[in-house]
Protein backbone atom coordinates (compact mmCIF):
# COMPACT_ATOMS: atom_id res chain seq x y z
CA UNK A 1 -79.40 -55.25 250.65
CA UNK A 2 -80.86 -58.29 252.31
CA UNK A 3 -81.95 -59.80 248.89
CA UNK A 4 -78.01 -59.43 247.50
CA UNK A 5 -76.39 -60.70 250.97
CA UNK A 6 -79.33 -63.94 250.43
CA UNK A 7 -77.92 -64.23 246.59
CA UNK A 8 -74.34 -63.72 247.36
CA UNK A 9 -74.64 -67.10 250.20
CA UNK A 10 -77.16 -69.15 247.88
CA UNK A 11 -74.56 -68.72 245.27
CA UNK A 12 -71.42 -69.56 247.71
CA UNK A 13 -73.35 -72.13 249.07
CA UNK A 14 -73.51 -74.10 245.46
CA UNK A 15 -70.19 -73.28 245.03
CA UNK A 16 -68.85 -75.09 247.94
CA UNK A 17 -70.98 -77.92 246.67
CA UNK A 18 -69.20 -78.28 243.90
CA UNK A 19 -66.17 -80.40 243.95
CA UNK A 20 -64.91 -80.83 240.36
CA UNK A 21 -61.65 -83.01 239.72
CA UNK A 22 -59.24 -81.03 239.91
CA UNK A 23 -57.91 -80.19 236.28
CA UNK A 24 -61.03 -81.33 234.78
CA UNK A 25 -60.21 -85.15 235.69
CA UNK A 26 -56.74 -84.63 234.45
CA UNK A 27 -53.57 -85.55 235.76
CA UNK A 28 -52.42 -82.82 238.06
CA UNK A 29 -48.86 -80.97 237.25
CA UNK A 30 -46.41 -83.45 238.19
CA UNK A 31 -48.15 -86.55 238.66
CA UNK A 32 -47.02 -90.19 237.89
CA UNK A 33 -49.84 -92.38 236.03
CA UNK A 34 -49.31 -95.85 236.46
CA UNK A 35 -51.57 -99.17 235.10
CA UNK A 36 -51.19 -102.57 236.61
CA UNK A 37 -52.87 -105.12 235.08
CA UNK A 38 -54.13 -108.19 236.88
CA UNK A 39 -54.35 -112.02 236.10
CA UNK A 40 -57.45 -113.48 234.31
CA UNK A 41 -58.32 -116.93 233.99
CA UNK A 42 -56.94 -117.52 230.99
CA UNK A 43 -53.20 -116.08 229.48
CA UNK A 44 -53.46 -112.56 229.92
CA UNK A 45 -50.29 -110.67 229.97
CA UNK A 46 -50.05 -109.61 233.65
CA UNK A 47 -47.65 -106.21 234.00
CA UNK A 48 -47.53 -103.06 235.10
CA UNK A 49 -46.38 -99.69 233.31
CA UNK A 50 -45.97 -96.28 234.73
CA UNK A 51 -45.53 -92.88 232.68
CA UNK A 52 -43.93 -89.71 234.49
CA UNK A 53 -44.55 -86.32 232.88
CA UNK A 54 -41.48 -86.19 231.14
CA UNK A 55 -42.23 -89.41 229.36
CA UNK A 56 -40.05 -91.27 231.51
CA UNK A 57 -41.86 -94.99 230.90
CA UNK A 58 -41.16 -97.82 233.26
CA UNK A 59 -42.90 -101.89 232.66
CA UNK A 60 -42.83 -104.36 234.29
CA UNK A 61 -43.46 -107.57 232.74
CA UNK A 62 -44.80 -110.27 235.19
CA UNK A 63 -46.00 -113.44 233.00
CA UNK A 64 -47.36 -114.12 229.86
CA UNK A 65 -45.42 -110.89 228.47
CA UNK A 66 -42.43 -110.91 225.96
CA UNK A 67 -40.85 -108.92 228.73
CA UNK A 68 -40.49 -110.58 232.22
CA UNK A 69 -39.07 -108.01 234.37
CA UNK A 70 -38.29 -104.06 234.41
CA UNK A 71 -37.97 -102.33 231.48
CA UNK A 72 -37.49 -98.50 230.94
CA UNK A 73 -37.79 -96.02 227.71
CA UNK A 74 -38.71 -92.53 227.19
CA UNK A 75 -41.65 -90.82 225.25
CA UNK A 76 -42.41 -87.74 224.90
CA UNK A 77 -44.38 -85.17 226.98
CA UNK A 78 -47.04 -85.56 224.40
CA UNK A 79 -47.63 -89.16 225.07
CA UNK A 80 -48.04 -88.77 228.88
CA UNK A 81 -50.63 -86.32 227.95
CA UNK A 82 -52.40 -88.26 225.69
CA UNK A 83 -52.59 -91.27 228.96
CA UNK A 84 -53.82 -88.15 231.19
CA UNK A 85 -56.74 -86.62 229.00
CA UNK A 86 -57.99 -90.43 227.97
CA UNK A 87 -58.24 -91.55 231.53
CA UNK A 88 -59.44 -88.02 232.92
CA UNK A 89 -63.22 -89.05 232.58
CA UNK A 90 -62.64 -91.87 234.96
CA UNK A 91 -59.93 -89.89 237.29
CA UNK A 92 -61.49 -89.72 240.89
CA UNK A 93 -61.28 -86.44 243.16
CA UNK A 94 -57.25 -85.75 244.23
CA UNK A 95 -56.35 -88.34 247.12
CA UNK A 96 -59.23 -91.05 247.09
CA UNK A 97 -59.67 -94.28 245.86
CA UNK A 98 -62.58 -95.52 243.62
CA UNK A 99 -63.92 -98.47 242.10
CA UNK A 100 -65.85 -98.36 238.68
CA UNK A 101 -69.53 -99.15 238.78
CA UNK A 102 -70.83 -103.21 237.60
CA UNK A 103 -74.20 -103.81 236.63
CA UNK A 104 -72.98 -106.73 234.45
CA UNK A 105 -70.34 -108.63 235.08
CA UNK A 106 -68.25 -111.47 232.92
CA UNK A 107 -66.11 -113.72 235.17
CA UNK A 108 -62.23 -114.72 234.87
CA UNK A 109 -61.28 -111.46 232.76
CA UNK A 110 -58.20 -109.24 234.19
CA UNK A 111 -58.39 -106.43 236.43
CA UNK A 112 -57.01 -102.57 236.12
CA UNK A 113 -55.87 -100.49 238.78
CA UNK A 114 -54.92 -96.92 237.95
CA UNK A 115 -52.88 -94.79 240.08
CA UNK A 116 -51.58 -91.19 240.08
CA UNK A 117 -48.82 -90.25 242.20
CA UNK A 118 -48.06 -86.55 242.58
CA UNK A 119 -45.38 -85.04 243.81
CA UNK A 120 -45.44 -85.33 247.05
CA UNK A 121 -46.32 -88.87 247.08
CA UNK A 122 -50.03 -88.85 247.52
CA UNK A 123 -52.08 -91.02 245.31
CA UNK A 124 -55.53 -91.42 243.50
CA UNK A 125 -56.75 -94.85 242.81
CA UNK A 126 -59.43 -95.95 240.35
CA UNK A 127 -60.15 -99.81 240.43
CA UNK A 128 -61.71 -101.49 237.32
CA UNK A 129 -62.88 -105.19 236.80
CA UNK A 130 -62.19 -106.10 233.38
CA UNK A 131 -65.67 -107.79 233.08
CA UNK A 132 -68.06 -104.91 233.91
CA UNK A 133 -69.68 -104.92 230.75
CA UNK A 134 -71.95 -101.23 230.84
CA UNK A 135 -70.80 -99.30 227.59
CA UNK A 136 -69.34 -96.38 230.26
CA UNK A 137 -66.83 -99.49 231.64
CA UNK A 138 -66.55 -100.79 227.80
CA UNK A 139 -65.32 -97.29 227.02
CA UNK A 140 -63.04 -97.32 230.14
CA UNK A 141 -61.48 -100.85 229.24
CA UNK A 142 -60.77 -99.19 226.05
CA UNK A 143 -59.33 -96.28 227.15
CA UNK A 144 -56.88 -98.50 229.45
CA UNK A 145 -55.91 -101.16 226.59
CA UNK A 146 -54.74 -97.96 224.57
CA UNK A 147 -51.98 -97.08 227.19
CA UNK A 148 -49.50 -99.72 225.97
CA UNK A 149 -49.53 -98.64 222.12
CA UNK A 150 -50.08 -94.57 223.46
CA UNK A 151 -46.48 -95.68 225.30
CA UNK A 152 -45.04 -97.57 222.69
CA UNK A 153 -44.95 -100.95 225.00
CA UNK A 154 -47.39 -103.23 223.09
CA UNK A 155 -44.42 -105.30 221.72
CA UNK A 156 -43.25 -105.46 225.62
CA UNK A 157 -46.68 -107.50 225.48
CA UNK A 158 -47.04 -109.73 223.04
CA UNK A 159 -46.41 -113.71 224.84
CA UNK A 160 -43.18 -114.91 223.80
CA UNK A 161 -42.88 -117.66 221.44
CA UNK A 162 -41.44 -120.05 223.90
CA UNK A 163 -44.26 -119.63 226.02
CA UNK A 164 -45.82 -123.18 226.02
CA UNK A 165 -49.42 -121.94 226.30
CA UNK A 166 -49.09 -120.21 222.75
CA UNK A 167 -51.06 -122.49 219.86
């Protein structure tokens, strides 16, 4: 009896230990996943874009975009799915911010911030500098230049032809 009752505790001891991400790192039920993407040194289109479950899609264009300003569409359900599971390995725990690891940095390149909004208005937060250049923060920067064409707002991108920094 005394062996099972040490068992059972060792075994709801490791348990309580464990604190996976809730959904496996993916976007809980309801959730808003939004991407802002920061200045770099250079011309980088600077914007933010936001996907609700429903597809709902909202960008906003800030400079060096074709779009300057607030733009909305709708995908499908599908899409916002496909944003959830490619950002899930990167998704800190439910209601806490994070920044990704930099053993290696590159100056002057643009900065992500990734944030999921549920329901009730709380939020998780991953920050990412654009330089980090470990292949786990390559993978991540790829992951998060995907989310315009997985949205269907590259074109909302691409710097307009009047823009006099374009050669």
């Amino acid at each position: 009896m005394l062996k099972a009752l040490a068992a059972s505790a060792l075994l709801l001891s490791l348990t309580a230990c464990a604190t996976p991400m809730e959904g496996g790192g993916q976007a809980a039920p309801g959730e808003t996943i939004s991407l802002a993407v920061g200045p770099c040194f250079g011309f980088c289109p600077v914007y933010s874009v936001s996907v609700a479950p429903d597809g709902a899609v909202r960008f906003e264009g800030e400079r060096h975009t074709t779009v300057v300003g607030v733009k909305e569409k709708t995908v499908s359900p599908q899409a916002y799915q496909a944003v959830a599971r490619s950002l899930a390995p990167w998704r800190p725990a439910s209601g806490t911010s994070a920044e990704t690891e930099c053993e290696q940095r590159a100056s002057d390149l643009p900065t992500y911030t990734v944030v999921w909004t549920d329901a009730a208005g709380g939020k998780t937060t991953l920050n990412h500098d654009g330089g980090c250049m470990s292949e786990t923060n390559r993978q991540l920067k790829a992951a998060l230049q995907a989310i315009p064409g997985q949205l269907g707002v590259e074109p909302w991108l691409e710097r307009p032809a009047n823009d006099p920094n374009v050669r």
